[in-house]
N, C-alpha and C. Protein backbone atom coordinates (compact mmCIF):
# COMPACT_ATOMS: atom_id res chain seq x y z
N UNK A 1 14.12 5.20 27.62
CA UNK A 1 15.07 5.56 26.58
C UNK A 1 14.67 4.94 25.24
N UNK A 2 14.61 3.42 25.40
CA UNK A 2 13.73 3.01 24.16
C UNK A 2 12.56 3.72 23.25
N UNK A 3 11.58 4.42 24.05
CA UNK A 3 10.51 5.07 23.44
C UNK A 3 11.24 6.31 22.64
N UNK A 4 12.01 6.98 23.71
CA UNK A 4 13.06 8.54 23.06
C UNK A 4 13.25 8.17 22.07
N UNK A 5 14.16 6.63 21.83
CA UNK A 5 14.97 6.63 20.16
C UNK A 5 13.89 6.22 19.41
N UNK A 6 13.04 5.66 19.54
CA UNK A 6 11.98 5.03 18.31
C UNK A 6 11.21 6.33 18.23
N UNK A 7 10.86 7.35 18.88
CA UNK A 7 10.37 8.26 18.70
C UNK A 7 10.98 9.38 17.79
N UNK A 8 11.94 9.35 18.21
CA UNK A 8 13.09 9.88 17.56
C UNK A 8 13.05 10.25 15.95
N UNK A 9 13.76 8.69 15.97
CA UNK A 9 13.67 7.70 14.28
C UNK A 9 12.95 8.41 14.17
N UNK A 10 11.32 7.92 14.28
CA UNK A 10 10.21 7.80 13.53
C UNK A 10 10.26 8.83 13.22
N UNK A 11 10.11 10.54 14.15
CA UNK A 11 9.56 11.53 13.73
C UNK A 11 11.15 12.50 12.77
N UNK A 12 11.82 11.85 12.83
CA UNK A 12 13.32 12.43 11.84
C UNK A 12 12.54 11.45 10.35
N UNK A 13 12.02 10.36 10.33
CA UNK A 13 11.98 10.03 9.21
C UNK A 13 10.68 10.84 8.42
N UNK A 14 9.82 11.01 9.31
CA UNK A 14 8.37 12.23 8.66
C UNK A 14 9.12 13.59 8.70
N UNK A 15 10.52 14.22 9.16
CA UNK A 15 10.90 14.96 9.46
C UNK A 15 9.87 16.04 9.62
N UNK A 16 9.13 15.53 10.80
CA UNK A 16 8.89 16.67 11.89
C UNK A 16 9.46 16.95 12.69
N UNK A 17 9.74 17.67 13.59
CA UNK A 17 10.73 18.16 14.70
C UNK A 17 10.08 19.81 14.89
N UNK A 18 10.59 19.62 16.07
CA UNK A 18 10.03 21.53 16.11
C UNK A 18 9.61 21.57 17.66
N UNK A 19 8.52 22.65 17.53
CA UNK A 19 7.44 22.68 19.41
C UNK A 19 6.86 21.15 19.09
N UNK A 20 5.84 21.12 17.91
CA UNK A 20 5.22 20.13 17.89
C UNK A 20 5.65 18.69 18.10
N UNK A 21 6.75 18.42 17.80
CA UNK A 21 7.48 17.27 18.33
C UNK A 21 7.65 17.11 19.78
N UNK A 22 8.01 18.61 20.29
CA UNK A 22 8.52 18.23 21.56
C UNK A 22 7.28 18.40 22.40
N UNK A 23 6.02 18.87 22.26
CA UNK A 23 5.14 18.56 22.73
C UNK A 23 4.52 17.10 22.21
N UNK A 24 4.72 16.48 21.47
CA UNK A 24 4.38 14.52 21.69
C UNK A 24 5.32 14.03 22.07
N UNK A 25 6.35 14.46 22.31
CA UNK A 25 7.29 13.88 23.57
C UNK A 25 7.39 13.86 24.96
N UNK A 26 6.45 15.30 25.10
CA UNK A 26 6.27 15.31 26.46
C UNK A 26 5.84 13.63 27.31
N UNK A 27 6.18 13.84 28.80
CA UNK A 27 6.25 12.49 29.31
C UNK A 27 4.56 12.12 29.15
N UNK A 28 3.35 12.89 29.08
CA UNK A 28 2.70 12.33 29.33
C UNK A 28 2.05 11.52 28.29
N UNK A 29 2.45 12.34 26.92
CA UNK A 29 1.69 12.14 25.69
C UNK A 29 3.06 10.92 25.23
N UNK A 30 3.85 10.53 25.26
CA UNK A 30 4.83 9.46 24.55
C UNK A 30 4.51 8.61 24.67
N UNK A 31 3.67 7.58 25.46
CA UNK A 31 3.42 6.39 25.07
C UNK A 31 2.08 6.65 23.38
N UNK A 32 1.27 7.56 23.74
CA UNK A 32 0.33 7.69 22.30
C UNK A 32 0.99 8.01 21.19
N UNK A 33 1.94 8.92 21.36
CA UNK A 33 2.84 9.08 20.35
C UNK A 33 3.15 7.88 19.40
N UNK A 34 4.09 7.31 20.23
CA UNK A 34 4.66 5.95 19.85
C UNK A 34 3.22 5.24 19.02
N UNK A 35 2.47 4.69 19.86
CA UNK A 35 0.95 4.35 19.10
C UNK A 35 0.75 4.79 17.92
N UNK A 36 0.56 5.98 17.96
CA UNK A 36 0.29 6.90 16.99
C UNK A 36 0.90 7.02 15.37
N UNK A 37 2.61 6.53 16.02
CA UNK A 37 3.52 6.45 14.80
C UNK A 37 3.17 5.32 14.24
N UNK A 38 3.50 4.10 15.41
CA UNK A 38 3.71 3.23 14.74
C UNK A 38 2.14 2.93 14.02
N UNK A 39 0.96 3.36 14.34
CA UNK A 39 -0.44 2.78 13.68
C UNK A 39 0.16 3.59 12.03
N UNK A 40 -0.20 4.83 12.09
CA UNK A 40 0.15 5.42 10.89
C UNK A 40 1.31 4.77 9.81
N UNK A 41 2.27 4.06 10.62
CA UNK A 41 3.71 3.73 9.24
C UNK A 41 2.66 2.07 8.51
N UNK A 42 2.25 1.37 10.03
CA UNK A 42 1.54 0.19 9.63
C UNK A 42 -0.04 -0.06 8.72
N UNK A 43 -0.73 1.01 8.83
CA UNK A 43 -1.80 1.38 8.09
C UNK A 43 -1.73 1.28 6.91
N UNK A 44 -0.71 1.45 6.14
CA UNK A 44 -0.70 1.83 5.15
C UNK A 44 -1.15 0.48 4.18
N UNK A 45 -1.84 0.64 3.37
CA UNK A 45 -2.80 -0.45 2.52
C UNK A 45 -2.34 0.05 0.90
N UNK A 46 -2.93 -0.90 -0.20
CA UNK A 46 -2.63 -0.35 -0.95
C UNK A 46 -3.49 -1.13 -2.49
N UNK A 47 -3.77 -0.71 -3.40
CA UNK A 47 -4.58 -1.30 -4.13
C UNK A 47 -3.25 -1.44 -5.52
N UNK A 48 -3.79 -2.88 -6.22
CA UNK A 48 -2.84 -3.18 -7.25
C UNK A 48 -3.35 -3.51 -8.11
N UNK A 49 -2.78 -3.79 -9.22
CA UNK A 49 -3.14 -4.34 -10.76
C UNK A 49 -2.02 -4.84 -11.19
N UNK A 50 -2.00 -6.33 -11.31
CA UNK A 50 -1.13 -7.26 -12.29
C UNK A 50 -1.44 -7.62 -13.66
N UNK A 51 -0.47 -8.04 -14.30
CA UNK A 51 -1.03 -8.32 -15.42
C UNK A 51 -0.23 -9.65 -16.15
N UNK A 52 -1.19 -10.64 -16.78
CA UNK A 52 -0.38 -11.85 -16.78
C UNK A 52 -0.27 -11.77 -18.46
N UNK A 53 1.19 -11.86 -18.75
CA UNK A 53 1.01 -12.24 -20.19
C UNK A 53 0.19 -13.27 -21.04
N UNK A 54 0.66 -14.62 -20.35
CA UNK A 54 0.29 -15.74 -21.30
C UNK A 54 -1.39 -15.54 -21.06
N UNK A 55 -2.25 -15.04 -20.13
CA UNK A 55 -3.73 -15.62 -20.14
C UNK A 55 -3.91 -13.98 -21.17
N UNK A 56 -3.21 -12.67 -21.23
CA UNK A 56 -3.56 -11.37 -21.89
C UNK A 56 -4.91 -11.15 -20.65
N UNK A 57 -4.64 -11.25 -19.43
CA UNK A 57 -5.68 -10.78 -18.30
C UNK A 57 -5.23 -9.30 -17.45
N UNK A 58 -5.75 -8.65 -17.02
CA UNK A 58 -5.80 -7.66 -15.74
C UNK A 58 -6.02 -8.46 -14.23
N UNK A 59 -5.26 -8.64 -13.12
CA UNK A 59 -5.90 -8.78 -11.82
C UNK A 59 -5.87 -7.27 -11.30
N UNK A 60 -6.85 -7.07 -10.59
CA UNK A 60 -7.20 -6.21 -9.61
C UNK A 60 -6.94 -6.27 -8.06
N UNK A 61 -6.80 -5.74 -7.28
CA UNK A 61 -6.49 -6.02 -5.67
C UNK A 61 -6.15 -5.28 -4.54
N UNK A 62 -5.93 -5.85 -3.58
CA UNK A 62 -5.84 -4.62 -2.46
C UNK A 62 -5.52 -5.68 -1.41
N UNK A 63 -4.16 -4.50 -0.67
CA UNK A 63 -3.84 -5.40 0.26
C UNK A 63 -3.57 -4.43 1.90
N UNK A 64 -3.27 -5.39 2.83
CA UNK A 64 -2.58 -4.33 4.06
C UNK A 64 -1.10 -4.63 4.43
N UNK A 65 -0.82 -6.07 3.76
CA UNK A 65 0.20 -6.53 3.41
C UNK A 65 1.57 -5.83 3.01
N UNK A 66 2.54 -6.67 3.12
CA UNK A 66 3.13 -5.84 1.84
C UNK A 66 3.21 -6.11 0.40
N UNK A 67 3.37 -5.32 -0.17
CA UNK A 67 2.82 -5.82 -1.99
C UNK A 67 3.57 -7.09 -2.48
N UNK A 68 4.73 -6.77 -2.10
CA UNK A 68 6.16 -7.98 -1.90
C UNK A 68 5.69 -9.83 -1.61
N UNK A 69 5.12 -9.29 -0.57
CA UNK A 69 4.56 -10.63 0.15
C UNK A 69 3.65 -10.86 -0.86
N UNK A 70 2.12 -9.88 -0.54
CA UNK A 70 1.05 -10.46 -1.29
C UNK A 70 1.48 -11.35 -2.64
N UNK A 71 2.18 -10.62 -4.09
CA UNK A 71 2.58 -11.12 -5.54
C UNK A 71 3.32 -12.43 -5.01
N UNK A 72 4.12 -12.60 -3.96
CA UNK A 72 4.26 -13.54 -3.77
C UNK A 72 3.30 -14.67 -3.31
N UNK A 73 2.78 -14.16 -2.50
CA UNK A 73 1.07 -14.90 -2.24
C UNK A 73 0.36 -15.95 -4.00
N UNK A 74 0.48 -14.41 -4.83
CA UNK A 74 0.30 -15.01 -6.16
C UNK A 74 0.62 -16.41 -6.85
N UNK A 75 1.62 -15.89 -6.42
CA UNK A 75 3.02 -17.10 -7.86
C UNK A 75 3.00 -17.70 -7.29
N UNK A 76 3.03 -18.35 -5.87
CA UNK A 76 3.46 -19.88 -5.11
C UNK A 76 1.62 -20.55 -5.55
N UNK A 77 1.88 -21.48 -5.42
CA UNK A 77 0.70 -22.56 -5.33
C UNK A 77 -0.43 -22.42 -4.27
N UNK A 78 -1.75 -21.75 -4.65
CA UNK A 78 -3.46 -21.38 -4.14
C UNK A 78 -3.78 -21.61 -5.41
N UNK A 79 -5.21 -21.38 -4.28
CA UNK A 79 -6.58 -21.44 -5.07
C UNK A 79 -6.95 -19.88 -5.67
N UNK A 80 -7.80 -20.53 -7.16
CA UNK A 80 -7.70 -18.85 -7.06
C UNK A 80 -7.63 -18.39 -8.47
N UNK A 81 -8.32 -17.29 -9.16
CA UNK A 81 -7.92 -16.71 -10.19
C UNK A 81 -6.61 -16.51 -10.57
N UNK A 82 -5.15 -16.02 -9.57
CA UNK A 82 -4.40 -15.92 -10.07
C UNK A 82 -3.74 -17.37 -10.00
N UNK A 83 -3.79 -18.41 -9.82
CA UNK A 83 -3.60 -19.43 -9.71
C UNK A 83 -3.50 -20.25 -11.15
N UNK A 84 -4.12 -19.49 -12.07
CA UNK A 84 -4.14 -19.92 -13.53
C UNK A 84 -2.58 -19.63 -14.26
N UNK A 85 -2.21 -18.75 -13.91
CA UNK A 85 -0.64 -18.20 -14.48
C UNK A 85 0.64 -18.04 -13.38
N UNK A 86 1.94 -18.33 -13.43
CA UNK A 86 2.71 -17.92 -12.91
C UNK A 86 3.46 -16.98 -13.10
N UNK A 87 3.06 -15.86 -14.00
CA UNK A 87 3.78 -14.51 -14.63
C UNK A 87 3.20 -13.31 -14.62
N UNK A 88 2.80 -13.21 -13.34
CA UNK A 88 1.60 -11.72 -12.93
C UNK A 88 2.77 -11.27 -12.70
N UNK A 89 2.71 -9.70 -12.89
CA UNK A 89 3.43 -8.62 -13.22
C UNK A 89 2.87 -7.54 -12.63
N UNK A 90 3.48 -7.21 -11.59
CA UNK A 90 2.55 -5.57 -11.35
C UNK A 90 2.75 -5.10 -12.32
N UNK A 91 1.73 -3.91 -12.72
CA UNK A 91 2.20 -3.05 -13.43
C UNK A 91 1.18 -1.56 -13.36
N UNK A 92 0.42 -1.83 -11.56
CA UNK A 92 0.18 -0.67 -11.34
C UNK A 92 0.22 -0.53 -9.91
N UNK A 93 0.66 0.35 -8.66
CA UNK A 93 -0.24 0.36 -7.52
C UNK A 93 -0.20 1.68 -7.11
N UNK A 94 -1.54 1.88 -5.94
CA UNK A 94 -1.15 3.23 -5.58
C UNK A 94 -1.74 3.11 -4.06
N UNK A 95 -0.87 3.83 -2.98
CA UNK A 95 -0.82 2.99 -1.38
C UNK A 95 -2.29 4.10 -1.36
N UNK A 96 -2.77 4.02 -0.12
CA UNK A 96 -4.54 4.17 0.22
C UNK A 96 -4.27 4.03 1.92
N UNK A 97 -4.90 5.00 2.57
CA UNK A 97 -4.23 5.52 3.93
C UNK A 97 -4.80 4.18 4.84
N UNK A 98 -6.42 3.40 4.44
CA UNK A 98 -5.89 2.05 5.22
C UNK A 98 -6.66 1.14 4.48
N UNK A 99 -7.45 0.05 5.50
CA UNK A 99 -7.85 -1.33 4.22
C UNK A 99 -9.16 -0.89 3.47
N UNK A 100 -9.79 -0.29 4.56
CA UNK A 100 -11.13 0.20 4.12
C UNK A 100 -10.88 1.04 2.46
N UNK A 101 -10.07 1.81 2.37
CA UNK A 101 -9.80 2.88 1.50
C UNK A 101 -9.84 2.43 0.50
N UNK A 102 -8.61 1.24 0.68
CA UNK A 102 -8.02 0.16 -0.40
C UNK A 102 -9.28 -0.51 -1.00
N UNK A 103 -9.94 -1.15 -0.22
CA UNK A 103 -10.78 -1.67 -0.45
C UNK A 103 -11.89 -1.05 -1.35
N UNK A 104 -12.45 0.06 -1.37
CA UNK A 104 -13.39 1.15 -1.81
C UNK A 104 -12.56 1.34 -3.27
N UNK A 105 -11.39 1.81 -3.62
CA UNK A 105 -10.69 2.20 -4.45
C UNK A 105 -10.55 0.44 -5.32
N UNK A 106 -10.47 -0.67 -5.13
CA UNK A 106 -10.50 -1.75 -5.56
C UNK A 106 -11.43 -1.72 -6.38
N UNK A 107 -12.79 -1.78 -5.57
CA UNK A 107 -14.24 -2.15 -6.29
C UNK A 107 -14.53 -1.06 -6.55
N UNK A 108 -14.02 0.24 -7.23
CA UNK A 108 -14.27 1.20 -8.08
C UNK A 108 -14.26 0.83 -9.14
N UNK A 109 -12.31 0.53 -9.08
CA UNK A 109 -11.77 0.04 -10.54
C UNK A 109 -12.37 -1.17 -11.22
N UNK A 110 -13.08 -1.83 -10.04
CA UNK A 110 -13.38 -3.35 -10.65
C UNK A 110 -14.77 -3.14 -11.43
N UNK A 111 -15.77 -1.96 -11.34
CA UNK A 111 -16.79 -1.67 -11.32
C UNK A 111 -16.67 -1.20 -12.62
N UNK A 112 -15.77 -0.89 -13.08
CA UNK A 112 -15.36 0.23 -14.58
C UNK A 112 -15.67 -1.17 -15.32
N UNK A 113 -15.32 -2.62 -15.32
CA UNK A 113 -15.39 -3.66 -16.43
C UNK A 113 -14.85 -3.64 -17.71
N UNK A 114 -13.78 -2.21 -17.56
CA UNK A 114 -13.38 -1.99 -18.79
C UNK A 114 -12.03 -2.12 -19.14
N UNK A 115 -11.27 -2.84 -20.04
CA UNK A 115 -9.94 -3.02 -20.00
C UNK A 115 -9.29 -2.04 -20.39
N UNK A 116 -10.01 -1.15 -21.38
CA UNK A 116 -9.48 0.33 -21.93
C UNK A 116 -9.27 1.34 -20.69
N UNK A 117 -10.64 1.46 -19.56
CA UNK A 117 -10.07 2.54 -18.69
C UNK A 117 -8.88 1.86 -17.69
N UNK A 118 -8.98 0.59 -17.47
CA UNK A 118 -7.46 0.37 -16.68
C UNK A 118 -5.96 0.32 -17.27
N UNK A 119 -6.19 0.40 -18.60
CA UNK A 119 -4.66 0.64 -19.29
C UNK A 119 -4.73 2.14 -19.17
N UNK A 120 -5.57 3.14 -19.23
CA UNK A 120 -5.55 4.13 -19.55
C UNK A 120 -5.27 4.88 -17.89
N UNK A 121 -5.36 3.81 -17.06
CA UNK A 121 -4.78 4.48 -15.56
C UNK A 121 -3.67 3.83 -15.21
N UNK A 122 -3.39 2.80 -16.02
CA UNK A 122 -1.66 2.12 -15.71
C UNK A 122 -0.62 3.66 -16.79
N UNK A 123 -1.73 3.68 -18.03
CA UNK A 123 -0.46 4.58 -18.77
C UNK A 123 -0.32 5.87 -17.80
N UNK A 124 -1.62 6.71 -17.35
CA UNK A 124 -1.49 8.17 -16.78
C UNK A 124 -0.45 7.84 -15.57
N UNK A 125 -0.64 6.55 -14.85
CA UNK A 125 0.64 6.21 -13.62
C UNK A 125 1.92 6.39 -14.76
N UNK A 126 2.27 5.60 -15.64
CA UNK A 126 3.52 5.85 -15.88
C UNK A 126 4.36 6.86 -16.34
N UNK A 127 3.11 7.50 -17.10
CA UNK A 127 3.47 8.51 -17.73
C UNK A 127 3.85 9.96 -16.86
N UNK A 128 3.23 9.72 -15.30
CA UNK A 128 3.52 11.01 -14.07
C UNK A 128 4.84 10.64 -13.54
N UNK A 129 5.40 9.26 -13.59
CA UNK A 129 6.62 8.87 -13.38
C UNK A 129 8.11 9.08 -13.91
N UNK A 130 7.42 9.73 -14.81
CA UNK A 130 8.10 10.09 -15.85
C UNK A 130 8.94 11.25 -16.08
């Protein structure tokens, strides 16, 4: 019964439902199912950009974390580039299906060396938000 309701949840929250649901419910395929969901909700990675007033810096990053945690990771007391300021600010991210992705999409942006093209992908983010 446990697997039914978490299966459930999960696939009401992707709102799938249909044959296809009820064929990954079938008894034989529900334990992969379950697998399946839960790898996909937990996968999810994500690459960021903070930005600290007082140093006028960009950080770059990528996590599997949650972003929540990681910035918090930031501001408490490490070693470490961001370790210089306590006022990093997201002010970009965009999630990346896992770490590898994140990771690739990180050292793209980091590869640009340019402070003009990363404001110019924080503004096109805000500006689609819009």
């Amino acid at each position: 019964m446990f697997y039914e309701n978490l299966i459930s949840w999960r696939f009401s929250a992707l709102q799938a439902e249909g044959p296809w649901f009820e064929s990954m419910c079938s008894h034989y395929n529900r334990h992969k199912a379950v697998f399946f969901i839960l790898y996909s909700f937990s996968a999810m990675s994500c690459v960021y950009i903070l930005f600290s007033l007082s140093l006028n810096k960009y950080y770059i990053g990528s996590t599997s974390d949650s972003l929540e945690r990681r910035i918090h990771k930031h501001l408490t007391n490490h070693h470490g580039y961001t370790a210089k300021a306590k006022d990093w600010a997201i002010v970009y991210s965009e999630e990346a299906l896992d770490n590898s992705a994140a990771l690739k999409r990180e050292s793209q942006i980091k590869k640009w060396k340019s402070r003009k093209m990363i404001e110019v992908l924080i503004n096109s983010s805000s500006n689609q938000s819009k």
